[in-house]
C-alpha atoms as a PDB file:
ATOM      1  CA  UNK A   1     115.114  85.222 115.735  1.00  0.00           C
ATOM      2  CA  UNK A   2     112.157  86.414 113.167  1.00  0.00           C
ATOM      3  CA  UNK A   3     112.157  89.133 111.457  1.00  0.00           C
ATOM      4  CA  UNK A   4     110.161  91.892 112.766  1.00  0.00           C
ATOM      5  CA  UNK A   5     106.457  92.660 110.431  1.00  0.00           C
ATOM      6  CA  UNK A   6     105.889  95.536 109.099  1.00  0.00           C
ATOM      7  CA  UNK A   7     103.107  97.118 110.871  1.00  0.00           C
ATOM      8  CA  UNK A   8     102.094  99.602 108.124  1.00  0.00           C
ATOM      9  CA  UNK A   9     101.796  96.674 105.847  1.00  0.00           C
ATOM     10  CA  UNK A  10     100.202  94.191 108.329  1.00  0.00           C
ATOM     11  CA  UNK A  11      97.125  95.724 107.768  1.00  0.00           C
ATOM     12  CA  UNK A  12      94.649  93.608 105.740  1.00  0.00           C
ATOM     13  CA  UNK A  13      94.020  96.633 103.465  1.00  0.00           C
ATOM     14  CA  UNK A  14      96.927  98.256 103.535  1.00  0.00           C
ATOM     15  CA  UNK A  15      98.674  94.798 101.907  1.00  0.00           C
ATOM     16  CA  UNK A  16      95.875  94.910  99.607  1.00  0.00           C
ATOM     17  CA  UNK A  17      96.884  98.085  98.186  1.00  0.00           C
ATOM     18  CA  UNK A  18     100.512  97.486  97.682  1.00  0.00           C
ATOM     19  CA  UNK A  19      99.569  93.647  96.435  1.00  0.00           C
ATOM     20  CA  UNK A  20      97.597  94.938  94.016  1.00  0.00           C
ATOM     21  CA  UNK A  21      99.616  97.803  93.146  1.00  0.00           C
ATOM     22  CA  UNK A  22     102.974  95.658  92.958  1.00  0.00           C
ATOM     23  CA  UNK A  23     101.619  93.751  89.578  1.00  0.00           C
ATOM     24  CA  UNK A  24     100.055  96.777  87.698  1.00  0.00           C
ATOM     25  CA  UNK A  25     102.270 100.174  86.062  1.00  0.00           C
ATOM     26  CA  UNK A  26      99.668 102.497  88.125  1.00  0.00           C
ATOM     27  CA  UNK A  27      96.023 101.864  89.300  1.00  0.00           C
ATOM     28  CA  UNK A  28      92.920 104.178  89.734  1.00  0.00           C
ATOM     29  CA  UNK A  29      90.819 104.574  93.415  1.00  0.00           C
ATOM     30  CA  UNK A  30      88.171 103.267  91.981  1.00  0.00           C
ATOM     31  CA  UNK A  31      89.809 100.010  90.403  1.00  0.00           C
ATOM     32  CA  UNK A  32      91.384  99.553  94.428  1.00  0.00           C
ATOM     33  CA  UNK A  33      88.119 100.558  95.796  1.00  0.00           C
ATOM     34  CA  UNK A  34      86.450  97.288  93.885  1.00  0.00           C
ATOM     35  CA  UNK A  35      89.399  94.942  94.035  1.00  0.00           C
ATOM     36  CA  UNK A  36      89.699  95.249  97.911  1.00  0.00           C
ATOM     37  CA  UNK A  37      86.030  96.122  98.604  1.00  0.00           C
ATOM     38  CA  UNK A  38      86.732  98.927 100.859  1.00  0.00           C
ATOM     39  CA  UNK A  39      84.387 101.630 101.500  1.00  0.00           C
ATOM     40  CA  UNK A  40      85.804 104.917  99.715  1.00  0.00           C
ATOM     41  CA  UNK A  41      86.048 106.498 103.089  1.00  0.00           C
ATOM     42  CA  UNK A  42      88.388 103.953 104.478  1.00  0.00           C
ATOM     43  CA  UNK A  43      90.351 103.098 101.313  1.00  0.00           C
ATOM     44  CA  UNK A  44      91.315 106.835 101.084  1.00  0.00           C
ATOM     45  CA  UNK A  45      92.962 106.529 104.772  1.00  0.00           C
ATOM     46  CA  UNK A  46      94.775 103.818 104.172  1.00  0.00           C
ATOM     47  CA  UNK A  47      96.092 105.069 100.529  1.00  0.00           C
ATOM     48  CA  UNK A  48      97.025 108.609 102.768  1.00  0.00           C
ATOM     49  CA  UNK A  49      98.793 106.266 104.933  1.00  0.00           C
ATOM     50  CA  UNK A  50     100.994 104.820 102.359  1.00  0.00           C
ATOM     51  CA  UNK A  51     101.469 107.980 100.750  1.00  0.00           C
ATOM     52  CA  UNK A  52     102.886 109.553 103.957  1.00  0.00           C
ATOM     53  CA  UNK A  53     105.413 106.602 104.492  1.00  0.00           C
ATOM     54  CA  UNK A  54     106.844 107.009 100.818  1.00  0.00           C
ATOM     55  CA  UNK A  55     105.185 103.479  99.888  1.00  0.00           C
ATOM     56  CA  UNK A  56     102.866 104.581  97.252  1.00  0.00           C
ATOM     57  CA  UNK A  57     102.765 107.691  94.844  1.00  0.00           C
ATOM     58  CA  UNK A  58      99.685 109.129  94.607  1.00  0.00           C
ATOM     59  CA  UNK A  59      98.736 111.978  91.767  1.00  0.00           C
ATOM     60  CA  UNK A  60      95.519 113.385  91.693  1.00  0.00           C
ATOM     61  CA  UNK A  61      93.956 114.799  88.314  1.00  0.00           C
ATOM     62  CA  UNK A  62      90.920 114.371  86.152  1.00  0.00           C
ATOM     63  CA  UNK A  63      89.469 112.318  83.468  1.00  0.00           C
ATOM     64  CA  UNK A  64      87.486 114.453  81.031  1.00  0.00           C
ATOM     65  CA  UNK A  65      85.644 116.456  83.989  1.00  0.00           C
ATOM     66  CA  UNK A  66      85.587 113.359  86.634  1.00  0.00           C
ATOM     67  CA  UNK A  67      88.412 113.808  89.504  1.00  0.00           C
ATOM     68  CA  UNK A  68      90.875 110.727  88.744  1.00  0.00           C
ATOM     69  CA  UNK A  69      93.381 109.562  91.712  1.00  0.00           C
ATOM     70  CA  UNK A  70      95.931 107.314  90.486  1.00  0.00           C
ATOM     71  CA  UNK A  71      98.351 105.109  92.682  1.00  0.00           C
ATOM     72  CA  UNK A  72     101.609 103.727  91.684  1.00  0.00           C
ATOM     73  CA  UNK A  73     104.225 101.844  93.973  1.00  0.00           C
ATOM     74  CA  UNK A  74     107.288 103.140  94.954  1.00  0.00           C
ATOM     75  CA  UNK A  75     111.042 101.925  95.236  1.00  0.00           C
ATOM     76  CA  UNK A  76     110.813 102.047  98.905  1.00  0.00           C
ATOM     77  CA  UNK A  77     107.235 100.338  98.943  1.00  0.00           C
ATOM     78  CA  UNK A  78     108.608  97.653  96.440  1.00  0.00           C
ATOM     79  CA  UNK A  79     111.577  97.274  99.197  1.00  0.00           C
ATOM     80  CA  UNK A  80     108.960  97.043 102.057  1.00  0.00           C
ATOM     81  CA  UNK A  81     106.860  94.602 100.251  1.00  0.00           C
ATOM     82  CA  UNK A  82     109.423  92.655  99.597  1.00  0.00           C
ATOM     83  CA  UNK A  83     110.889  92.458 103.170  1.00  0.00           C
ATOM     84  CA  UNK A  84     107.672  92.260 104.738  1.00  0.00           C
ATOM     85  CA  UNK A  85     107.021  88.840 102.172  1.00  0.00           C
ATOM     86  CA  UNK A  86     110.561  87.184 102.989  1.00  0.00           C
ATOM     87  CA  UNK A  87     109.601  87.629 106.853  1.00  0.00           C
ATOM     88  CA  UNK A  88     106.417  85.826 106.421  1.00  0.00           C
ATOM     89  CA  UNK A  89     108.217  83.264 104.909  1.00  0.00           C
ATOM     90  CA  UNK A  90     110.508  83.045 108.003  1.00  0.00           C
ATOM     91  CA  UNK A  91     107.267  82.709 110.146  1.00  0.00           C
ATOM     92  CA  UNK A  92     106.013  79.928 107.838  1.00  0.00           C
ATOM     93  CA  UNK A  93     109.437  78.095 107.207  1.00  0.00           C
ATOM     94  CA  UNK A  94     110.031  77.895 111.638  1.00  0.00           C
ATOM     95  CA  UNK A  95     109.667  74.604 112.889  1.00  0.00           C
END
């Protein structure tokens, strides 16, 4: 039997976000924002999303006088990410 997907991460964007996020110490909205190509409005949903399942850390600040939101993964997002990857090779791997 295969392994269930995650459906918070089998979003297009969503696995953007935590793809991008799982190779870099912490990354700004706006670097996301122009690595996935999301419009802000929809990018800050999803990042809101992730935040509220304990996936992603997000800390809000500023940057001289600009507001700054950073993103960083989390233990449990790394864990998720990592299970939701070994299940897709499960689906790939059936013959």
């Amino acid at each position: 039997m295969l392994k269930p997907l995650d459906p918070l991460l089998h979003s297009e964007l969503r696995l953007a976000v935590v793809s991008i996020l799982i190779g870099v110490e912490d990354a700004d909205f706006v670097y996301l924002r122009e690595r996935t190509g999301a419009t802000a409005g929809n990018l800050s949903v999803q990042i809101d999303k992730l935040s509220k399942a304990g996936y992603i850390e997000v800390v809000k600040g500023f940057a001289g006088r600009k507001p700054r939101t950073l993103c960083r993964i989390t233990e449990l997002g790394r864990a998720a990410f990592s299970s939701y990857v070994s299940a897709l090779k499960e689906y790939i791997e059936v013959e």
